[in-house]
C-alpha atoms as a PDB file:
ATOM      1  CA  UNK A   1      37.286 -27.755 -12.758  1.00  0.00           C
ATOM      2  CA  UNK A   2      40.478 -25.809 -12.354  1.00  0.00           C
ATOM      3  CA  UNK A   3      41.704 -25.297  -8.485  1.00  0.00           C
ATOM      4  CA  UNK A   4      41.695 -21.383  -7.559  1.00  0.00           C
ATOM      5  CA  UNK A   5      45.407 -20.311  -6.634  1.00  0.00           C
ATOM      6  CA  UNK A   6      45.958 -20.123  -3.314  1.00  0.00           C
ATOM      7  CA  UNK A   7      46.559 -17.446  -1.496  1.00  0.00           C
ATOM      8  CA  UNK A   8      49.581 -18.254   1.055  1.00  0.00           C
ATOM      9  CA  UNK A   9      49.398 -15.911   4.223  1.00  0.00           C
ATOM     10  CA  UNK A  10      52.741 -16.361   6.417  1.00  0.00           C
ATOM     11  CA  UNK A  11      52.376 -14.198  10.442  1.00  0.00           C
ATOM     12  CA  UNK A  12      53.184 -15.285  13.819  1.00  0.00           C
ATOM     13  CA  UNK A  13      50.731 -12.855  15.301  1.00  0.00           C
ATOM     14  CA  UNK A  14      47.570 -14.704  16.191  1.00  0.00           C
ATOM     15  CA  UNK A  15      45.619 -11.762  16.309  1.00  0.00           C
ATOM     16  CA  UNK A  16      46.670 -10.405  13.061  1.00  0.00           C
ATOM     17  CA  UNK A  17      46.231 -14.037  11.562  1.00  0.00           C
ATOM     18  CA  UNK A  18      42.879 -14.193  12.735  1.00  0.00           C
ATOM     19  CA  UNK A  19      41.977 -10.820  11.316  1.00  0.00           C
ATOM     20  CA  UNK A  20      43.141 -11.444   7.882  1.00  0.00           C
ATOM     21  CA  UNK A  21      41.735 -14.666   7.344  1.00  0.00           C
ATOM     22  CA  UNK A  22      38.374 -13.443   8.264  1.00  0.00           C
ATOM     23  CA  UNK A  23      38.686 -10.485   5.870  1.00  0.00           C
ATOM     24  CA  UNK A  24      39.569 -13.194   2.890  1.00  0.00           C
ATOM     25  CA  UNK A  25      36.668 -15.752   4.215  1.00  0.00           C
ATOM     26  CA  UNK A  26      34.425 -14.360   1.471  1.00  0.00           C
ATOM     27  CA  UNK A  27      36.953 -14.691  -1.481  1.00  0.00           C
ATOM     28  CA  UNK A  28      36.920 -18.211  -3.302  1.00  0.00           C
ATOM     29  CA  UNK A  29      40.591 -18.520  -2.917  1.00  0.00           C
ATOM     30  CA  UNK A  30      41.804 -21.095  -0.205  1.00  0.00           C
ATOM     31  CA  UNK A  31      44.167 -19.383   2.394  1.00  0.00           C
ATOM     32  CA  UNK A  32      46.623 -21.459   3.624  1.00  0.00           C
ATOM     33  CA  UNK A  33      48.188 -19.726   7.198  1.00  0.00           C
ATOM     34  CA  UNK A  34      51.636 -20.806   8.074  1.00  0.00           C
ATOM     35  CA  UNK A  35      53.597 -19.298  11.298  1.00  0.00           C
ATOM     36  CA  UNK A  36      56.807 -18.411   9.832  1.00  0.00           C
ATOM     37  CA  UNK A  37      58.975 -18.281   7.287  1.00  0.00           C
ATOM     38  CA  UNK A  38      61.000 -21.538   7.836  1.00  0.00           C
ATOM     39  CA  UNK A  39      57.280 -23.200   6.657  1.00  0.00           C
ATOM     40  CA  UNK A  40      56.788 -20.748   4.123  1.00  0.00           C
ATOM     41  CA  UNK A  41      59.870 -22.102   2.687  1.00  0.00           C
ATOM     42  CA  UNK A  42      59.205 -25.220   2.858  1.00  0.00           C
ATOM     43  CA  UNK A  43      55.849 -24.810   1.478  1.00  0.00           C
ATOM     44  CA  UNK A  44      56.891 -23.035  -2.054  1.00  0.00           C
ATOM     45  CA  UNK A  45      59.735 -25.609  -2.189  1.00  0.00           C
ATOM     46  CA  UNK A  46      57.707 -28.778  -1.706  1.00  0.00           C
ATOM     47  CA  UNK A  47      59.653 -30.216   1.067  1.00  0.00           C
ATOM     48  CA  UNK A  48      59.339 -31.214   4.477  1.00  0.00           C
ATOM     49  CA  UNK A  49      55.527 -31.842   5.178  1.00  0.00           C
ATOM     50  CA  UNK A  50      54.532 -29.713   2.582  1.00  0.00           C
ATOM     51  CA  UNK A  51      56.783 -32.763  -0.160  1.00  0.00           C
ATOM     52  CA  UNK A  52      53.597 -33.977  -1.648  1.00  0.00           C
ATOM     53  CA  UNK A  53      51.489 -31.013  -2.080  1.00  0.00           C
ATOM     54  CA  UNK A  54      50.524 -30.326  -5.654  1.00  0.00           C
ATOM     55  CA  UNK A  55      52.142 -28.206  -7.976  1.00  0.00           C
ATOM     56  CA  UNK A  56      51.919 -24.910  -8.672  1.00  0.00           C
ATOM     57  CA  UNK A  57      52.412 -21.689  -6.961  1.00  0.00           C
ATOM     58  CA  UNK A  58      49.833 -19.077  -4.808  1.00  0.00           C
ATOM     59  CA  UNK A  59      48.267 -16.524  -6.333  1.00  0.00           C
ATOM     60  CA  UNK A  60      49.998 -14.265  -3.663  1.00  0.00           C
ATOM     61  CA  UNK A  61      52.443 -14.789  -0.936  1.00  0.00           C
ATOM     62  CA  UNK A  62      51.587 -12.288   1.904  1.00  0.00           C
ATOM     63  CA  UNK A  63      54.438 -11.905   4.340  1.00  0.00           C
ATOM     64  CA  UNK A  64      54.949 -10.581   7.722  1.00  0.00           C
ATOM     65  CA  UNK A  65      58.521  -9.067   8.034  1.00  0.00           C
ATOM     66  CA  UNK A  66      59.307  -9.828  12.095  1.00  0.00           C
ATOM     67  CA  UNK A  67      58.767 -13.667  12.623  1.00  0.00           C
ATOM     68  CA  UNK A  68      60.538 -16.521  14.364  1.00  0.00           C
ATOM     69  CA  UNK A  69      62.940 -18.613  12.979  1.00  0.00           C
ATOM     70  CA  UNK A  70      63.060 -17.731   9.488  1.00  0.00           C
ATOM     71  CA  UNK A  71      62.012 -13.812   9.117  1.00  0.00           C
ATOM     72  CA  UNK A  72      60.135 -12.235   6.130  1.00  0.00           C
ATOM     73  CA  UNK A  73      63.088 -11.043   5.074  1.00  0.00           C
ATOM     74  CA  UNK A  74      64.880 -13.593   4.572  1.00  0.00           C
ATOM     75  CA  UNK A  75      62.083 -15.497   3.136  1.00  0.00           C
ATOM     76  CA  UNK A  76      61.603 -12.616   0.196  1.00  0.00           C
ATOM     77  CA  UNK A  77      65.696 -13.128  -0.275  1.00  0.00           C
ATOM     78  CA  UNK A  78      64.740 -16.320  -1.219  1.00  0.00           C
ATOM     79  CA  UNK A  79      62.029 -16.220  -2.885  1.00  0.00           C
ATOM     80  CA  UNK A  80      62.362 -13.386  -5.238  1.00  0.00           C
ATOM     81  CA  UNK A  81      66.214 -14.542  -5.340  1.00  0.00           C
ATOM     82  CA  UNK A  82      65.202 -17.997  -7.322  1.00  0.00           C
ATOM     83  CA  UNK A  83      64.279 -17.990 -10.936  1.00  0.00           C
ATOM     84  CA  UNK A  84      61.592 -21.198 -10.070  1.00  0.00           C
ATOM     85  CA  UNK A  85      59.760 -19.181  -7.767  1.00  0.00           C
ATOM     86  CA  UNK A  86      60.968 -14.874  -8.148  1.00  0.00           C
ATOM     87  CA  UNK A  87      57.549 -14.150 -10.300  1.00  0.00           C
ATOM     88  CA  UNK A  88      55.116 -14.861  -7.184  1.00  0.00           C
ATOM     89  CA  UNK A  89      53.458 -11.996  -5.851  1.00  0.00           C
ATOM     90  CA  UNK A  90      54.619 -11.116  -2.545  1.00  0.00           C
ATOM     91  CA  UNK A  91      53.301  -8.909  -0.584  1.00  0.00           C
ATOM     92  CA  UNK A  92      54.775  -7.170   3.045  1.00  0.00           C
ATOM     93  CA  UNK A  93      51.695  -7.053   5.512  1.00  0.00           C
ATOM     94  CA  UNK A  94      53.839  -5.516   8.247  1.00  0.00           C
ATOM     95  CA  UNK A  95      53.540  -3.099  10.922  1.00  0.00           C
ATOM     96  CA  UNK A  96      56.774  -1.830  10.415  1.00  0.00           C
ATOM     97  CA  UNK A  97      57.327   1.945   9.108  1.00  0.00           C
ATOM     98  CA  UNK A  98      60.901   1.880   9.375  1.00  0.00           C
ATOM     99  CA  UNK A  99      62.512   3.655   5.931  1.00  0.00           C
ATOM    100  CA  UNK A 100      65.052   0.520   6.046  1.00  0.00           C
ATOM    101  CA  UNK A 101      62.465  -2.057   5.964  1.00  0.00           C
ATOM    102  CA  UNK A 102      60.966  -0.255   2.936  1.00  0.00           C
ATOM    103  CA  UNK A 103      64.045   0.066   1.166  1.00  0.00           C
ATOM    104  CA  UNK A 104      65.267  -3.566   1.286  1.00  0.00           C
ATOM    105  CA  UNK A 105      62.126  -4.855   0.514  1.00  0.00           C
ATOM    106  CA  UNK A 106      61.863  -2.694  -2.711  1.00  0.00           C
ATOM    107  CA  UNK A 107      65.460  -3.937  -3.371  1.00  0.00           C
ATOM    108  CA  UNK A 108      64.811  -7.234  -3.096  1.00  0.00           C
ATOM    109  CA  UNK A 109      61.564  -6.967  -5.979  1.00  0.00           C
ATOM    110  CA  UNK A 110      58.863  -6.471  -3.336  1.00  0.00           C
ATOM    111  CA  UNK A 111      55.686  -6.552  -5.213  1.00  0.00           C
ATOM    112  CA  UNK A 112      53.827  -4.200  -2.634  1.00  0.00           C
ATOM    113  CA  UNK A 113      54.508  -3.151   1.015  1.00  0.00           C
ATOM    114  CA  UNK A 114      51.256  -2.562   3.057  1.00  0.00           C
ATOM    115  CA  UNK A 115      51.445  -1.119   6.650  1.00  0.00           C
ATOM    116  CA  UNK A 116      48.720  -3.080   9.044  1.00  0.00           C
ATOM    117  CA  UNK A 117      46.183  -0.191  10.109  1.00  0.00           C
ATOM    118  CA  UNK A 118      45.699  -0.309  14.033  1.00  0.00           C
ATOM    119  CA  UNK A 119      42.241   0.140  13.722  1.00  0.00           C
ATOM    120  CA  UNK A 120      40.035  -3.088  13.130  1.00  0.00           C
ATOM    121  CA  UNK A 121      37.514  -1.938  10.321  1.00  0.00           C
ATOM    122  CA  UNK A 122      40.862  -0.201   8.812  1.00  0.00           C
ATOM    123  CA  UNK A 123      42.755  -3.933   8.938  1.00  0.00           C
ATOM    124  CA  UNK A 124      40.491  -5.695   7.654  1.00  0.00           C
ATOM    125  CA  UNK A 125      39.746  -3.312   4.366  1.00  0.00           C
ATOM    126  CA  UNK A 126      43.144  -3.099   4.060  1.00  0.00           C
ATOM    127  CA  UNK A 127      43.184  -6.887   4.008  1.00  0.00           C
ATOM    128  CA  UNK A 128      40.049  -7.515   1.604  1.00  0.00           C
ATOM    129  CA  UNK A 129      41.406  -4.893  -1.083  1.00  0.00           C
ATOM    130  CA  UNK A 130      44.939  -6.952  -0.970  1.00  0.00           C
ATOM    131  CA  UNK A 131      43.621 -10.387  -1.464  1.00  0.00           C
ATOM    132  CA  UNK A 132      40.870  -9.212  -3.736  1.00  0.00           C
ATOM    133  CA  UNK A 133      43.662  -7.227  -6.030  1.00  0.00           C
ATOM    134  CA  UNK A 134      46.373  -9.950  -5.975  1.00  0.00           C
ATOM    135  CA  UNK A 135      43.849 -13.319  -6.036  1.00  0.00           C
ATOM    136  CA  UNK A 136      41.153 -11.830  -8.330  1.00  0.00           C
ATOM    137  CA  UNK A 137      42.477  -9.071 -10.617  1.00  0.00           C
ATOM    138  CA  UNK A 138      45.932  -9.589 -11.058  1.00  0.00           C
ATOM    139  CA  UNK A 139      46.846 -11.818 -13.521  1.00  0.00           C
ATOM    140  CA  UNK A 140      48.895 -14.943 -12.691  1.00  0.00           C
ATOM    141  CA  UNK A 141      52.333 -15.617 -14.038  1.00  0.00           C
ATOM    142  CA  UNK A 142      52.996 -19.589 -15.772  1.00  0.00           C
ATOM    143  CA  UNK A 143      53.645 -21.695 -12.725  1.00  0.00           C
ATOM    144  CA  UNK A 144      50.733 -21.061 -10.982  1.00  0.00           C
ATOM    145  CA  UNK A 145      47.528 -22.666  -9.995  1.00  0.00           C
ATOM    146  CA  UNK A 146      44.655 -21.211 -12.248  1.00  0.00           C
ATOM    147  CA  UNK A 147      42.228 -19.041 -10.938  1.00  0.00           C
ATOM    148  CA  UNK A 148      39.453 -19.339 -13.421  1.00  0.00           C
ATOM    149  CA  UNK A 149      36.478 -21.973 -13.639  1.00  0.00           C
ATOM    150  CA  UNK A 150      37.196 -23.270 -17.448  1.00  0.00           C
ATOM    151  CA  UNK A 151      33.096 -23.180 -17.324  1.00  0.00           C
ATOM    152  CA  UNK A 152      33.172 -19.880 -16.883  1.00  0.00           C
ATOM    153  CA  UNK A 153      31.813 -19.352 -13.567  1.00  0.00           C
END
Protein backbone atom coordinates (compact mmCIF):
# COMPACT_ATOMS: atom_id res chain seq x y z
CA UNK A 1 0.00 0.00 0.00
CA UNK A 2 0.87 3.55 -0.87
CA UNK A 3 1.52 6.00 2.35
CA UNK A 4 -1.24 8.93 2.41
CA UNK A 5 0.63 12.41 2.08
CA UNK A 6 1.02 14.01 5.02
CA UNK A 7 -0.39 16.81 6.02
CA UNK A 8 2.41 19.12 7.79
CA UNK A 9 0.74 21.63 10.34
CA UNK A 10 3.49 24.27 11.62
CA UNK A 11 1.86 26.82 15.06
CA UNK A 12 3.34 27.76 18.25
CA UNK A 13 -0.05 28.25 19.79
CA UNK A 14 -0.91 25.21 21.85
CA UNK A 15 -4.37 25.93 21.87
CA UNK A 16 -4.73 26.46 18.26
CA UNK A 17 -2.51 23.23 17.71
CA UNK A 18 -4.70 21.30 19.73
CA UNK A 19 -7.79 22.49 17.94
CA UNK A 20 -6.68 21.70 14.53
CA UNK A 21 -5.39 18.42 15.06
CA UNK A 22 -8.57 17.32 16.56
CA UNK A 23 -10.56 18.72 13.61
CA UNK A 24 -8.14 16.49 11.13
CA UNK A 25 -8.29 13.30 13.68
CA UNK A 26 -10.97 11.83 11.40
CA UNK A 27 -9.08 12.30 8.02
CA UNK A 28 -6.67 9.31 7.04
CA UNK A 29 -3.86 11.66 6.49
CA UNK A 30 -1.07 11.64 9.25
CA UNK A 31 -0.52 15.22 10.72
CA UNK A 32 2.72 15.87 11.66
CA UNK A 33 2.73 19.26 14.25
CA UNK A 34 5.95 21.11 14.39
CA UNK A 35 6.38 24.50 16.59
CA UNK A 36 7.94 26.73 14.18
CA UNK A 37 9.26 27.41 11.18
CA UNK A 38 13.02 26.75 11.83
CA UNK A 39 11.55 22.78 12.05
CA UNK A 40 9.36 23.25 9.29
CA UNK A 41 12.42 23.90 7.40
CA UNK A 42 14.19 21.43 8.38
CA UNK A 43 11.49 19.02 7.88
CA UNK A 44 10.81 19.73 3.91
CA UNK A 45 14.63 19.84 3.56
CA UNK A 46 15.48 16.53 5.21
CA UNK A 47 17.99 17.78 7.60
CA UNK A 48 18.62 18.04 11.10
CA UNK A 49 16.42 15.32 12.90
CA UNK A 50 14.10 15.23 10.28
CA UNK A 51 17.74 13.76 7.73
CA UNK A 52 16.31 10.34 7.43
CA UNK A 53 12.71 10.79 6.97
CA UNK A 54 11.40 9.42 3.71
CA UNK A 55 10.92 11.14 0.66
CA UNK A 56 8.39 12.97 -0.62
CA UNK A 57 6.51 16.02 0.20
CA UNK A 58 2.93 16.78 2.37
CA UNK A 59 -0.05 16.95 0.83
CA UNK A 60 -0.34 20.50 2.42
CA UNK A 61 1.86 22.68 4.45
CA UNK A 62 -0.40 24.74 6.83
CA UNK A 63 1.42 27.69 8.29
CA UNK A 64 0.97 30.05 11.07
CA UNK A 65 2.41 33.53 10.10
CA UNK A 66 3.67 34.90 13.88
CA UNK A 67 6.05 32.14 15.31
CA UNK A 68 9.39 31.98 17.07
CA UNK A 69 12.51 31.71 15.56
CA UNK A 70 11.82 31.22 12.06
CA UNK A 71 8.28 33.03 11.18
CA UNK A 72 5.72 31.85 8.54
CA UNK A 73 6.89 34.25 6.51
CA UNK A 74 9.95 33.56 6.09
CA UNK A 75 9.28 29.95 5.87
CA UNK A 76 6.78 30.58 2.64
CA UNK A 77 9.99 32.80 1.21
CA UNK A 78 11.55 29.71 1.24
CA UNK A 79 9.51 27.42 0.36
CA UNK A 80 7.63 28.76 -2.52
CA UNK A 81 11.15 30.50 -3.40
CA UNK A 82 12.82 26.86 -4.29
CA UNK A 83 12.02 25.04 -7.45
CA UNK A 84 12.46 21.40 -5.26
CA UNK A 85 9.84 22.31 -3.02
CA UNK A 86 7.60 25.87 -4.59
CA UNK A 87 4.60 23.37 -5.86
CA UNK A 88 3.53 22.32 -2.13
CA UNK A 89 0.38 23.59 -1.03
CA UNK A 90 0.70 26.05 1.60
CA UNK A 91 -1.71 27.31 3.34
CA UNK A 92 -1.77 30.66 6.01
CA UNK A 93 -3.91 29.52 9.12
CA UNK A 94 -3.39 32.88 10.81
CA UNK A 95 -5.21 35.20 12.91
CA UNK A 96 -3.87 38.02 11.32
CA UNK A 97 -6.23 40.49 9.16
CA UNK A 98 -3.67 42.90 8.48
CA UNK A 99 -3.95 44.01 4.44
CA UNK A 100 0.07 43.63 4.52
CA UNK A 101 0.09 40.16 5.66
CA UNK A 102 -2.37 39.37 2.84
CA UNK A 103 -0.51 41.03 0.29
CA UNK A 104 2.94 39.45 0.83
CA UNK A 105 1.62 36.24 1.20
CA UNK A 106 -0.23 36.44 -2.22
CA UNK A 107 3.15 37.77 -3.54
CA UNK A 108 5.05 35.22 -2.42
CA UNK A 109 2.47 32.29 -4.33
CA UNK A 110 0.33 31.71 -1.23
CA UNK A 111 -1.91 28.93 -2.14
CA UNK A 112 -4.78 30.13 0.30
CA UNK A 113 -4.91 32.50 3.34
CA UNK A 114 -7.52 31.42 6.00
CA UNK A 115 -8.27 33.71 9.04
CA UNK A 116 -8.68 31.39 12.42
CA UNK A 117 -12.47 32.00 13.50
CA UNK A 118 -12.57 32.91 17.35
CA UNK A 119 -15.32 30.81 17.88
CA UNK A 120 -14.59 26.99 18.57
CA UNK A 121 -17.29 25.16 16.35
CA UNK A 122 -16.25 28.04 13.69
CA UNK A 123 -12.25 26.83 14.07
CA UNK A 124 -12.64 23.72 13.83
CA UNK A 125 -14.99 23.73 10.44
CA UNK A 126 -12.78 26.02 9.20
CA UNK A 127 -10.05 23.49 9.93
CA UNK A 128 -11.90 20.19 8.62
CA UNK A 129 -12.93 21.95 5.19
CA UNK A 130 -8.98 22.95 4.79
CA UNK A 131 -7.48 19.61 5.38
CA UNK A 132 -10.33 17.82 3.72
CA UNK A 133 -9.89 20.23 0.41
CA UNK A 134 -6.05 20.22 0.31
CA UNK A 135 -5.41 16.27 1.62
CA UNK A 136 -8.46 14.72 -0.14
CA UNK A 137 -9.59 16.68 -3.21
CA UNK A 138 -6.82 18.48 -4.44
CA UNK A 139 -4.69 16.77 -6.54
CA UNK A 140 -1.00 16.31 -5.66
CA UNK A 141 1.84 17.69 -7.70
CA UNK A 142 5.06 14.88 -8.69
CA UNK A 143 7.14 14.92 -5.55
CA UNK A 144 4.72 13.99 -3.27
CA UNK A 145 3.66 11.12 -1.16
CA UNK A 146 0.52 9.44 -2.82
CA UNK A 147 -2.67 9.73 -1.39
CA UNK A 148 -4.51 6.86 -2.93
CA UNK A 149 -4.72 3.05 -1.81
CA UNK A 150 -3.45 1.38 -5.32
CA UNK A 151 -6.38 -1.23 -4.13
CA UNK A 152 -8.66 1.18 -4.42
CA UNK A 153 -9.85 1.74 -1.04
Amino acid sequence: MTALARILLVEDNPHDAELTLKALSGMANEVLHLWDGADALDYLYRRGEFAGRPEGHPAVVLLDLKMPRVDGLEVLRQVKGDPALKKIPVVVMTSSREDQDLNTCYDLSINAYVVKPVKFQEFVGAVKQVGAFWAVLNELPPGSVSRRDPRGA
